[in-house]
PDB file of N, CA and C in Angstrom:
ATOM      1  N   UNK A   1      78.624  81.482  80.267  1.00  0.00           N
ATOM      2  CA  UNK A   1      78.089  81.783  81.565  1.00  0.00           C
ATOM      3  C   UNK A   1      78.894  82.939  82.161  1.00  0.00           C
ATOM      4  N   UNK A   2      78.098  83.792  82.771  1.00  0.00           N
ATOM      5  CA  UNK A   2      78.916  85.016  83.579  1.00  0.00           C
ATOM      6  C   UNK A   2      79.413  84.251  84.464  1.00  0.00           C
ATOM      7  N   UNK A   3      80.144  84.904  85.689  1.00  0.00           N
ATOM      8  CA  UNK A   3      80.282  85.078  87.144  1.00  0.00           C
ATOM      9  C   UNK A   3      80.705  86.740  87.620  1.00  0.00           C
ATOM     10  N   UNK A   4      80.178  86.078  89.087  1.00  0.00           N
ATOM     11  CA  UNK A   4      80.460  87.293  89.674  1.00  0.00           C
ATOM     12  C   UNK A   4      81.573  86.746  90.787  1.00  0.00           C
ATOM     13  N   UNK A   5      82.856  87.263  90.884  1.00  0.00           N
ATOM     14  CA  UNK A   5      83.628  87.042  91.539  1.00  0.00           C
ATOM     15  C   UNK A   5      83.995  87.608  92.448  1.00  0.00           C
ATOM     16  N   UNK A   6      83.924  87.767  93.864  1.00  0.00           N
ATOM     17  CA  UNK A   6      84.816  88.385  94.891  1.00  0.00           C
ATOM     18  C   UNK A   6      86.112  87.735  95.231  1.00  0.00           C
ATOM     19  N   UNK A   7      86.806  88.189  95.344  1.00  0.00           N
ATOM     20  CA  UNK A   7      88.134  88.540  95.854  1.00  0.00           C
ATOM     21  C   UNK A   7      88.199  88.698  97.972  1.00  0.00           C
ATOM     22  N   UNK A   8      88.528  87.925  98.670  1.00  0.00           N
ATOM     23  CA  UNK A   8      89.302  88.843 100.458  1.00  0.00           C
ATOM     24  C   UNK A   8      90.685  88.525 100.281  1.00  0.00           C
ATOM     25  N   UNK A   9      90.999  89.768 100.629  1.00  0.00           N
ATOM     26  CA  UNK A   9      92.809  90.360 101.052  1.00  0.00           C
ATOM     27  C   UNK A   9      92.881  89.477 101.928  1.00  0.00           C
ATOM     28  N   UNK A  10      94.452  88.380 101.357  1.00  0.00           N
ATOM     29  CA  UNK A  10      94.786  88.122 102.721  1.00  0.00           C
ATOM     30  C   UNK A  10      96.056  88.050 103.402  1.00  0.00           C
ATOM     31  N   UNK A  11      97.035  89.605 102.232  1.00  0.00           N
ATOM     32  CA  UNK A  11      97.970  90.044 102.810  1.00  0.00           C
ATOM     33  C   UNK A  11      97.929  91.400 102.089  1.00  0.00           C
ATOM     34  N   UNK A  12      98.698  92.614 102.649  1.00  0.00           N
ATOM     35  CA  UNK A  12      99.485  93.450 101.960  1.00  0.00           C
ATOM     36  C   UNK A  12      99.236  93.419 100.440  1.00  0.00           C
ATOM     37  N   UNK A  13      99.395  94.406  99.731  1.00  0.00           N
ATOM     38  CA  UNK A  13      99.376  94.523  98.394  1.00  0.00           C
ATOM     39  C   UNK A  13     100.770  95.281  98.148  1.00  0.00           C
ATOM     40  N   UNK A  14     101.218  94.388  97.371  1.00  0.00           N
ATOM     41  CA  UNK A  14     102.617  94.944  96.956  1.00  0.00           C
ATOM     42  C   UNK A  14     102.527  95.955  95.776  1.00  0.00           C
ATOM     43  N   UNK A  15     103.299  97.265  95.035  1.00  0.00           N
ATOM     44  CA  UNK A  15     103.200  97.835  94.184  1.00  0.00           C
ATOM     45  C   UNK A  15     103.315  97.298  92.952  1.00  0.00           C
ATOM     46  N   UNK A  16     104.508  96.122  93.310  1.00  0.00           N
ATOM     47  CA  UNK A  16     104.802  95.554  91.996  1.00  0.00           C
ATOM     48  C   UNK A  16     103.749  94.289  91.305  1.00  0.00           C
ATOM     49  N   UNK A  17     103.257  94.023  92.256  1.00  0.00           N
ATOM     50  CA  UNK A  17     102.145  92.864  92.632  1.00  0.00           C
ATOM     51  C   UNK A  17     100.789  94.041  92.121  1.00  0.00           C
ATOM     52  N   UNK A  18     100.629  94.723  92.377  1.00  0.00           N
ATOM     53  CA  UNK A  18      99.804  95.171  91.543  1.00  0.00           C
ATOM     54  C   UNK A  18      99.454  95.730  90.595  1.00  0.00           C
ATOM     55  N   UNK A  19     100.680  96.204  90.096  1.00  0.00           N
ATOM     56  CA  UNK A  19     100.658  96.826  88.486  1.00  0.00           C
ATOM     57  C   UNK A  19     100.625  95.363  87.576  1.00  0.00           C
ATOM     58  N   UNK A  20     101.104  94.223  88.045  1.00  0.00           N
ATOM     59  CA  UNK A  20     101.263  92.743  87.272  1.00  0.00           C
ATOM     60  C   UNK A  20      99.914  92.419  87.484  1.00  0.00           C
ATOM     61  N   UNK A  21      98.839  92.026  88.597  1.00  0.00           N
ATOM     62  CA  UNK A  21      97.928  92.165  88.229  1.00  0.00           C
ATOM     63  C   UNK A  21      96.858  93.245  87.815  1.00  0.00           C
ATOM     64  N   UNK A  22      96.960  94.599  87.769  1.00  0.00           N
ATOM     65  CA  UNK A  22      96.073  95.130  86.414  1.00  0.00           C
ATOM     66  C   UNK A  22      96.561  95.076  84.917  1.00  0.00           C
ATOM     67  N   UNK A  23      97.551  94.676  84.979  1.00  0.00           N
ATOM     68  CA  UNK A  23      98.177  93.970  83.540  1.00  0.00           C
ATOM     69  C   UNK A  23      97.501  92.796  83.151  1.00  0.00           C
ATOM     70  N   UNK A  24      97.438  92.060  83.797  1.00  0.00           N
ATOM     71  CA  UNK A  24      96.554  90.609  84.350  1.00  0.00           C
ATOM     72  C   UNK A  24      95.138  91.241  83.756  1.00  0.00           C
ATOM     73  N   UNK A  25      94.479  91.910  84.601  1.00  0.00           N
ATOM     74  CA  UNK A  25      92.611  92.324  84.581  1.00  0.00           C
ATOM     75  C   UNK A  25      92.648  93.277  82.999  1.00  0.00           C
ATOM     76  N   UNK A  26      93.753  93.971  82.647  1.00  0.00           N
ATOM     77  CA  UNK A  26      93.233  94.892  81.401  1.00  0.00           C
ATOM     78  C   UNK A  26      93.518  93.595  80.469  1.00  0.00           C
ATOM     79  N   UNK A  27      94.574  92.870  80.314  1.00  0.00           N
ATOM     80  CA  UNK A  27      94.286  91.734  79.491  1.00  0.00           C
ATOM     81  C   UNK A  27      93.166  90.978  79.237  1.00  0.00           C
ATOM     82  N   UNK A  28      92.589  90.523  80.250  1.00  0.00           N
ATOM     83  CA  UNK A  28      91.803  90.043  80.199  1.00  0.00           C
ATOM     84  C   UNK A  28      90.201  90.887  79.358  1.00  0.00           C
ATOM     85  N   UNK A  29      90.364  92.316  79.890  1.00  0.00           N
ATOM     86  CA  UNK A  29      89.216  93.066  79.606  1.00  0.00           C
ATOM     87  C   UNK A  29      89.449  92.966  78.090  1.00  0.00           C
ATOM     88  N   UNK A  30      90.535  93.449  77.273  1.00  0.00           N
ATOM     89  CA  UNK A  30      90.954  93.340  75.807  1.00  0.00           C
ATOM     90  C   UNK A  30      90.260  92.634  75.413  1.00  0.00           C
ATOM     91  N   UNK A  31      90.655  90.956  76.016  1.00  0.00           N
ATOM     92  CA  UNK A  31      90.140  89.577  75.263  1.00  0.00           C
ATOM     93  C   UNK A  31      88.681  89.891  75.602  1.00  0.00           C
ATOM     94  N   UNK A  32      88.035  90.806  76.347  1.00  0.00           N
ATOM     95  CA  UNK A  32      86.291  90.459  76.437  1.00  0.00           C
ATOM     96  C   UNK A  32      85.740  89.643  77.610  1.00  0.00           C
ATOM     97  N   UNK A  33      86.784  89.316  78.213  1.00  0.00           N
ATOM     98  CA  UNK A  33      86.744  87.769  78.975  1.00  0.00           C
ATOM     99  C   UNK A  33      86.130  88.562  80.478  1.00  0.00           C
ATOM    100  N   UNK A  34      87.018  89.610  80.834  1.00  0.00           N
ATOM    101  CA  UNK A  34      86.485  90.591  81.817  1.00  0.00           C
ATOM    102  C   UNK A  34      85.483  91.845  81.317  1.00  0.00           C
ATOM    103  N   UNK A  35      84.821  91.836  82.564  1.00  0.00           N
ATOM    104  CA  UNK A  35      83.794  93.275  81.816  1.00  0.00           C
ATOM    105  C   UNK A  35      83.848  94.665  82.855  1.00  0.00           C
ATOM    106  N   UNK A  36      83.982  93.731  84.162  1.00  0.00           N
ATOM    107  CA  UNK A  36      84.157  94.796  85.411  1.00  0.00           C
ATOM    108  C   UNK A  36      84.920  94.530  86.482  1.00  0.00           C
ATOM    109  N   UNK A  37      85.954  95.342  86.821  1.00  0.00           N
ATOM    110  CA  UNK A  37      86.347  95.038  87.952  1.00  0.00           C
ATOM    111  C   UNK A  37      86.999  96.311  88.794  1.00  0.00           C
ATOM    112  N   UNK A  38      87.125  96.014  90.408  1.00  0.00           N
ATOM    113  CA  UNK A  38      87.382  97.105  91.190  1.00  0.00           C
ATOM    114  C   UNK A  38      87.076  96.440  92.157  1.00  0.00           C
ATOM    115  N   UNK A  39      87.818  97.503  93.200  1.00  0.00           N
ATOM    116  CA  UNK A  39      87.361  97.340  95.111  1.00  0.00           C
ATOM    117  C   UNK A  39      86.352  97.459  95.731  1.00  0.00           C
ATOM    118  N   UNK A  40      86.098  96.658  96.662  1.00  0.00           N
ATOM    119  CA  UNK A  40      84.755  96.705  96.957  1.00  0.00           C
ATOM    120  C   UNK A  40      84.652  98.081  98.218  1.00  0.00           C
ATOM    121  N   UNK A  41      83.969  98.796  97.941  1.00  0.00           N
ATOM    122  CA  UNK A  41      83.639  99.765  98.980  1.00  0.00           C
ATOM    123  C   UNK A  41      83.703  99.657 100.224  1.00  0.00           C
ATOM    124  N   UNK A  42      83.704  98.451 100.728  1.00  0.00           N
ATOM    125  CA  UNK A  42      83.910  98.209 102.527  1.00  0.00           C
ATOM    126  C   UNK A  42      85.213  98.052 102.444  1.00  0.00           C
ATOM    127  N   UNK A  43      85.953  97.819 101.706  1.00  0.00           N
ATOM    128  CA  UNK A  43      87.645  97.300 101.331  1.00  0.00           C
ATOM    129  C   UNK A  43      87.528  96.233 101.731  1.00  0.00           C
ATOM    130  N   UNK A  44      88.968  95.932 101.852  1.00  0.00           N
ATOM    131  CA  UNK A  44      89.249  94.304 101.956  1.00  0.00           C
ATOM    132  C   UNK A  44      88.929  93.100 101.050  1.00  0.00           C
ATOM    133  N   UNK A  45      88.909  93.974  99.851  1.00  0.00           N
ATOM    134  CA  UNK A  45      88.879  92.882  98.429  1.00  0.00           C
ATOM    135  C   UNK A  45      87.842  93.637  97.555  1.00  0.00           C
ATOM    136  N   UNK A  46      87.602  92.528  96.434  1.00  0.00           N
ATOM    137  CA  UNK A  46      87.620  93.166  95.340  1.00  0.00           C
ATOM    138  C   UNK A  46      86.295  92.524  94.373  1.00  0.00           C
ATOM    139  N   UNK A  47      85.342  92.853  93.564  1.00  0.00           N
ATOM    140  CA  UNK A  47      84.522  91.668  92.782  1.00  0.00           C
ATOM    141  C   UNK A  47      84.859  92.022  91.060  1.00  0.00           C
ATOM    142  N   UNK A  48      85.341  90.861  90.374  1.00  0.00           N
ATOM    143  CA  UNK A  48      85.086  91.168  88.926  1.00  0.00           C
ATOM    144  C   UNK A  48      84.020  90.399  88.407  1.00  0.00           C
ATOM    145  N   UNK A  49      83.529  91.033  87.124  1.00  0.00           N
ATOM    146  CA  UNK A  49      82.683  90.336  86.763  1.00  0.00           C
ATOM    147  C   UNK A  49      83.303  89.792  85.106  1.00  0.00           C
ATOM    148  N   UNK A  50      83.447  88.366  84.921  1.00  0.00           N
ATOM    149  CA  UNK A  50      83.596  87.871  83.584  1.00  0.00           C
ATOM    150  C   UNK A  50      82.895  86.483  83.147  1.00  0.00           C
ATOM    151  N   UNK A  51      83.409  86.222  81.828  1.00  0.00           N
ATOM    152  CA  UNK A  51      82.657  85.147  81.520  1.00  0.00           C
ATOM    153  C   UNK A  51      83.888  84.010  81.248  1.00  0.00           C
ATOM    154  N   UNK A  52      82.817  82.814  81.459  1.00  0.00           N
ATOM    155  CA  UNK A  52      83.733  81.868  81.132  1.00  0.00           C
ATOM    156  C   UNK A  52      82.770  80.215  81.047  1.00  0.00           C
ATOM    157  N   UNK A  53      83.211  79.407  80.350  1.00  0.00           N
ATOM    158  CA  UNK A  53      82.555  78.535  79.860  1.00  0.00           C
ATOM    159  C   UNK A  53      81.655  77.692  81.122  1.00  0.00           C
ATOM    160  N   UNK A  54      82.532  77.482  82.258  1.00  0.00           N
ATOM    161  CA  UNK A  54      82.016  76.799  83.517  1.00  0.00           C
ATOM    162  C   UNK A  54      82.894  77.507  84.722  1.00  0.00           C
ATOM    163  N   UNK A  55      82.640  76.151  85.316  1.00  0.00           N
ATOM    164  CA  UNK A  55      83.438  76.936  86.520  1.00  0.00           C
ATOM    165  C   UNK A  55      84.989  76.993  86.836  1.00  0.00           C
ATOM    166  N   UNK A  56      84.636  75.455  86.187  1.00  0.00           N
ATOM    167  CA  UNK A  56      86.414  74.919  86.436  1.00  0.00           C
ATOM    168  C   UNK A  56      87.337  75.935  85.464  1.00  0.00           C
ATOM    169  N   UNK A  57      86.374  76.600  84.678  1.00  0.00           N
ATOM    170  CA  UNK A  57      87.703  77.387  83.600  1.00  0.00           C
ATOM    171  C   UNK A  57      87.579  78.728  84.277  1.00  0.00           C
ATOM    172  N   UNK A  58      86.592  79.426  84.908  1.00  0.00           N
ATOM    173  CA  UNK A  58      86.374  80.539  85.739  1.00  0.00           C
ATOM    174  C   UNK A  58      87.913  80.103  86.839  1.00  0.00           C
ATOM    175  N   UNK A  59      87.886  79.287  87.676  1.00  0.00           N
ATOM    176  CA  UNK A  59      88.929  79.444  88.523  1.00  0.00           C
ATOM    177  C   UNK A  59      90.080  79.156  88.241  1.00  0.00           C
ATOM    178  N   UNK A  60      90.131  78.789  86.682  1.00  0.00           N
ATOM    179  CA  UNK A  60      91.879  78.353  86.161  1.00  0.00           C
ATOM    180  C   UNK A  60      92.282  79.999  85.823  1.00  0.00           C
ATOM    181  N   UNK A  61      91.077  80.859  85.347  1.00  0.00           N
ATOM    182  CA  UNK A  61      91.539  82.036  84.864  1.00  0.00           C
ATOM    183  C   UNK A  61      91.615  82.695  85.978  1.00  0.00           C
ATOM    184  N   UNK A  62      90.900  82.220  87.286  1.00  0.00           N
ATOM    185  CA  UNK A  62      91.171  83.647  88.391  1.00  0.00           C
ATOM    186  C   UNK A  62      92.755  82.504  89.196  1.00  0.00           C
ATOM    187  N   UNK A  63      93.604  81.728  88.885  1.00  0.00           N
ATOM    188  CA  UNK A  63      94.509  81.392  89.491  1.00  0.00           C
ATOM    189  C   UNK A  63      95.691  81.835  89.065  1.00  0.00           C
ATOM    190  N   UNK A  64      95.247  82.145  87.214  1.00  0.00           N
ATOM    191  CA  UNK A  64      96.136  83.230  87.131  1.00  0.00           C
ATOM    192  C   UNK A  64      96.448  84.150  87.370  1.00  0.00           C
ATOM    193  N   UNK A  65      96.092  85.259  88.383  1.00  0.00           N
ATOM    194  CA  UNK A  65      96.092  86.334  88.659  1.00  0.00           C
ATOM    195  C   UNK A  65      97.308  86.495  89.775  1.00  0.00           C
ATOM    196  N   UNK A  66      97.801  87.539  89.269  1.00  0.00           N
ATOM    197  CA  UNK A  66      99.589  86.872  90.156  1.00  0.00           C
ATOM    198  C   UNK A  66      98.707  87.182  91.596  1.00  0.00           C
ATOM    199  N   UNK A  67      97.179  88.556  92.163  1.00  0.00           N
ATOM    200  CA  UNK A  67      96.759  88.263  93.319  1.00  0.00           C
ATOM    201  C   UNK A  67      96.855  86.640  94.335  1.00  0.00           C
ATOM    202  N   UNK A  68      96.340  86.227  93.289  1.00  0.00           N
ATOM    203  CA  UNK A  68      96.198  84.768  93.634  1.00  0.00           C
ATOM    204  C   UNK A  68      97.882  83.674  93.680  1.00  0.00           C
ATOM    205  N   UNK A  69      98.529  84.231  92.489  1.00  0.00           N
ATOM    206  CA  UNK A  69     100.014  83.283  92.658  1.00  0.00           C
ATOM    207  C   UNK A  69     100.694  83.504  94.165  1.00  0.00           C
ATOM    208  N   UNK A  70     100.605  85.397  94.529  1.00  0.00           N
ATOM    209  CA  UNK A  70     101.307  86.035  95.882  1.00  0.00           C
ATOM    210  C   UNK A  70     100.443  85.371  96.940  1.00  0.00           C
ATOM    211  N   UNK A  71      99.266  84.730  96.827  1.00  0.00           N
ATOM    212  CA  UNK A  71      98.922  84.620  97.825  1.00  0.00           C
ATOM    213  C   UNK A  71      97.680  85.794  98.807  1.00  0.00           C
ATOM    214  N   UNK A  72      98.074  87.260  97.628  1.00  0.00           N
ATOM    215  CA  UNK A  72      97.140  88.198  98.228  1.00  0.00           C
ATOM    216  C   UNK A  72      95.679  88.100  98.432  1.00  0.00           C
ATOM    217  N   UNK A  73      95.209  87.105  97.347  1.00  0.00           N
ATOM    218  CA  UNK A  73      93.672  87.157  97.365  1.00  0.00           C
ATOM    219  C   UNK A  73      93.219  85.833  97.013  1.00  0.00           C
ATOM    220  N   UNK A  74      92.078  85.460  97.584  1.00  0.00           N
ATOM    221  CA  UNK A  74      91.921  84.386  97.605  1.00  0.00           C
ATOM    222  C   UNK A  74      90.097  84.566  96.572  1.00  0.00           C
ATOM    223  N   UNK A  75      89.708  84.058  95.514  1.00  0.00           N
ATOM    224  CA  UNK A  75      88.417  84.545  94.601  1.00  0.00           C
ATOM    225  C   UNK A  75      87.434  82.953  95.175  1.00  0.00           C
ATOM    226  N   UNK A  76      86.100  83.455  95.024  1.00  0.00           N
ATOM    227  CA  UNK A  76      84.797  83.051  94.892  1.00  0.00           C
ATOM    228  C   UNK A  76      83.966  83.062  93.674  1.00  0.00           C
ATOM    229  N   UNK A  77      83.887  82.748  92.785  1.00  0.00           N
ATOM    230  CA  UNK A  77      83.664  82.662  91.727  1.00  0.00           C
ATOM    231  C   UNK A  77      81.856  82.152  91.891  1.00  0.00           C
ATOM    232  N   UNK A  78      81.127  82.937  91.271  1.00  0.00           N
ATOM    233  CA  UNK A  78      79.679  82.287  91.398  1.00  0.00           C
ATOM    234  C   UNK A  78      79.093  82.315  90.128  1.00  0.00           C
ATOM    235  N   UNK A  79      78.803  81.310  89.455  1.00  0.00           N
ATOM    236  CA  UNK A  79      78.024  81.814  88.055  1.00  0.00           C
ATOM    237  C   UNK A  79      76.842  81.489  87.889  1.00  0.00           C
ATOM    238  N   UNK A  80      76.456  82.420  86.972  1.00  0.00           N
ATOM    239  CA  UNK A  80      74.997  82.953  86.594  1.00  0.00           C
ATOM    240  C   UNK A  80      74.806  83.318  85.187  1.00  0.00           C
ATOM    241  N   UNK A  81      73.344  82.788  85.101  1.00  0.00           N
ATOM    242  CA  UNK A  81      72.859  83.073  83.715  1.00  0.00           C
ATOM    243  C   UNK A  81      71.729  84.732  83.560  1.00  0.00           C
ATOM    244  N   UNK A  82      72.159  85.351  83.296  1.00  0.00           N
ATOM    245  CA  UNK A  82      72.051  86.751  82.784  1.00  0.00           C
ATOM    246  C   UNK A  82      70.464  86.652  81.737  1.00  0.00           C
ATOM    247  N   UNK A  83      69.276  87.189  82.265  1.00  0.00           N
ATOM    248  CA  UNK A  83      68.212  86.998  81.286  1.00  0.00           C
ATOM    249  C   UNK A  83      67.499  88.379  81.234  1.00  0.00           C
ATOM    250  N   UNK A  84      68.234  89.304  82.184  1.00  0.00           N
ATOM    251  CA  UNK A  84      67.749  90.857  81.915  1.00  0.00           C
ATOM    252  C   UNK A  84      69.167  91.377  81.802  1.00  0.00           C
ATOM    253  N   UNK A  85      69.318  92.644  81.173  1.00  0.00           N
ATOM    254  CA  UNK A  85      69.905  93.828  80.831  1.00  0.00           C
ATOM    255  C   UNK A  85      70.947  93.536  80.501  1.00  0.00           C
ATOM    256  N   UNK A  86      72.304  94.195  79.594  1.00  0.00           N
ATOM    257  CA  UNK A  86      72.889  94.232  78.948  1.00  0.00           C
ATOM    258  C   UNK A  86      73.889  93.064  78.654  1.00  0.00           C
ATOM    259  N   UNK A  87      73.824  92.437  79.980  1.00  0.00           N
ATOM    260  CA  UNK A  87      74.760  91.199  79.640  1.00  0.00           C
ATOM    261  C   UNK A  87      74.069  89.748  79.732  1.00  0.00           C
ATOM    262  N   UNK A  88      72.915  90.078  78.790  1.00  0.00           N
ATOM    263  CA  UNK A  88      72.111  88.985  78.604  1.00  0.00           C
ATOM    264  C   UNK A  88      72.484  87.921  77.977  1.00  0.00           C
ATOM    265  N   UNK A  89      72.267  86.766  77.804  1.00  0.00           N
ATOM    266  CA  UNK A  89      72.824  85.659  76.606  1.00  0.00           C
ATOM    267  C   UNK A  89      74.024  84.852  76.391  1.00  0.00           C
TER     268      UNK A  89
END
């Protein structure tokens, strides 16, 4: 199952806090597990999009995200089954 995840800021972003998590998100992209992620254009957070078996394993993988250990971001995780375009199946 996909999801689509948003992310709201709900402190400061530290430098070091964020090079650990895009270490965090390119890992994840490697394993396949992530496909997209970035800031959302209004700011104030962020949506990735990955897969994961349900939900409960969707939010064990977004608790890893040191965002989430610091406290910076708090994720919404919504999943969906994909039956048009590239990330079908």
């Amino acid at each position: 199952m996909l999801f689509v995840c948003t992310s709201k800021y709900q402190k400061e972003i530290t430098p070091e806090v964020l090079t650990e998590h895009r270490d965090w998100l390119n890992g994840l992209i490697a394993e396949g597990v992530v496909y997209s992620a970035g800031r959302l254009a209004a700011g104030g957070g962020g949506l990735l999009v990955m897969r994961a078996a349900d939900q409960a394993e969707a939010e064990a993988i977004l608790a890893a995200d040191p965002f989430s250990r610091d406290g910076i971001s708090v994720y919404t995780p919504v999943g969906y089954n994909p039956t048009l375009g590239s990330l079908q199946g």
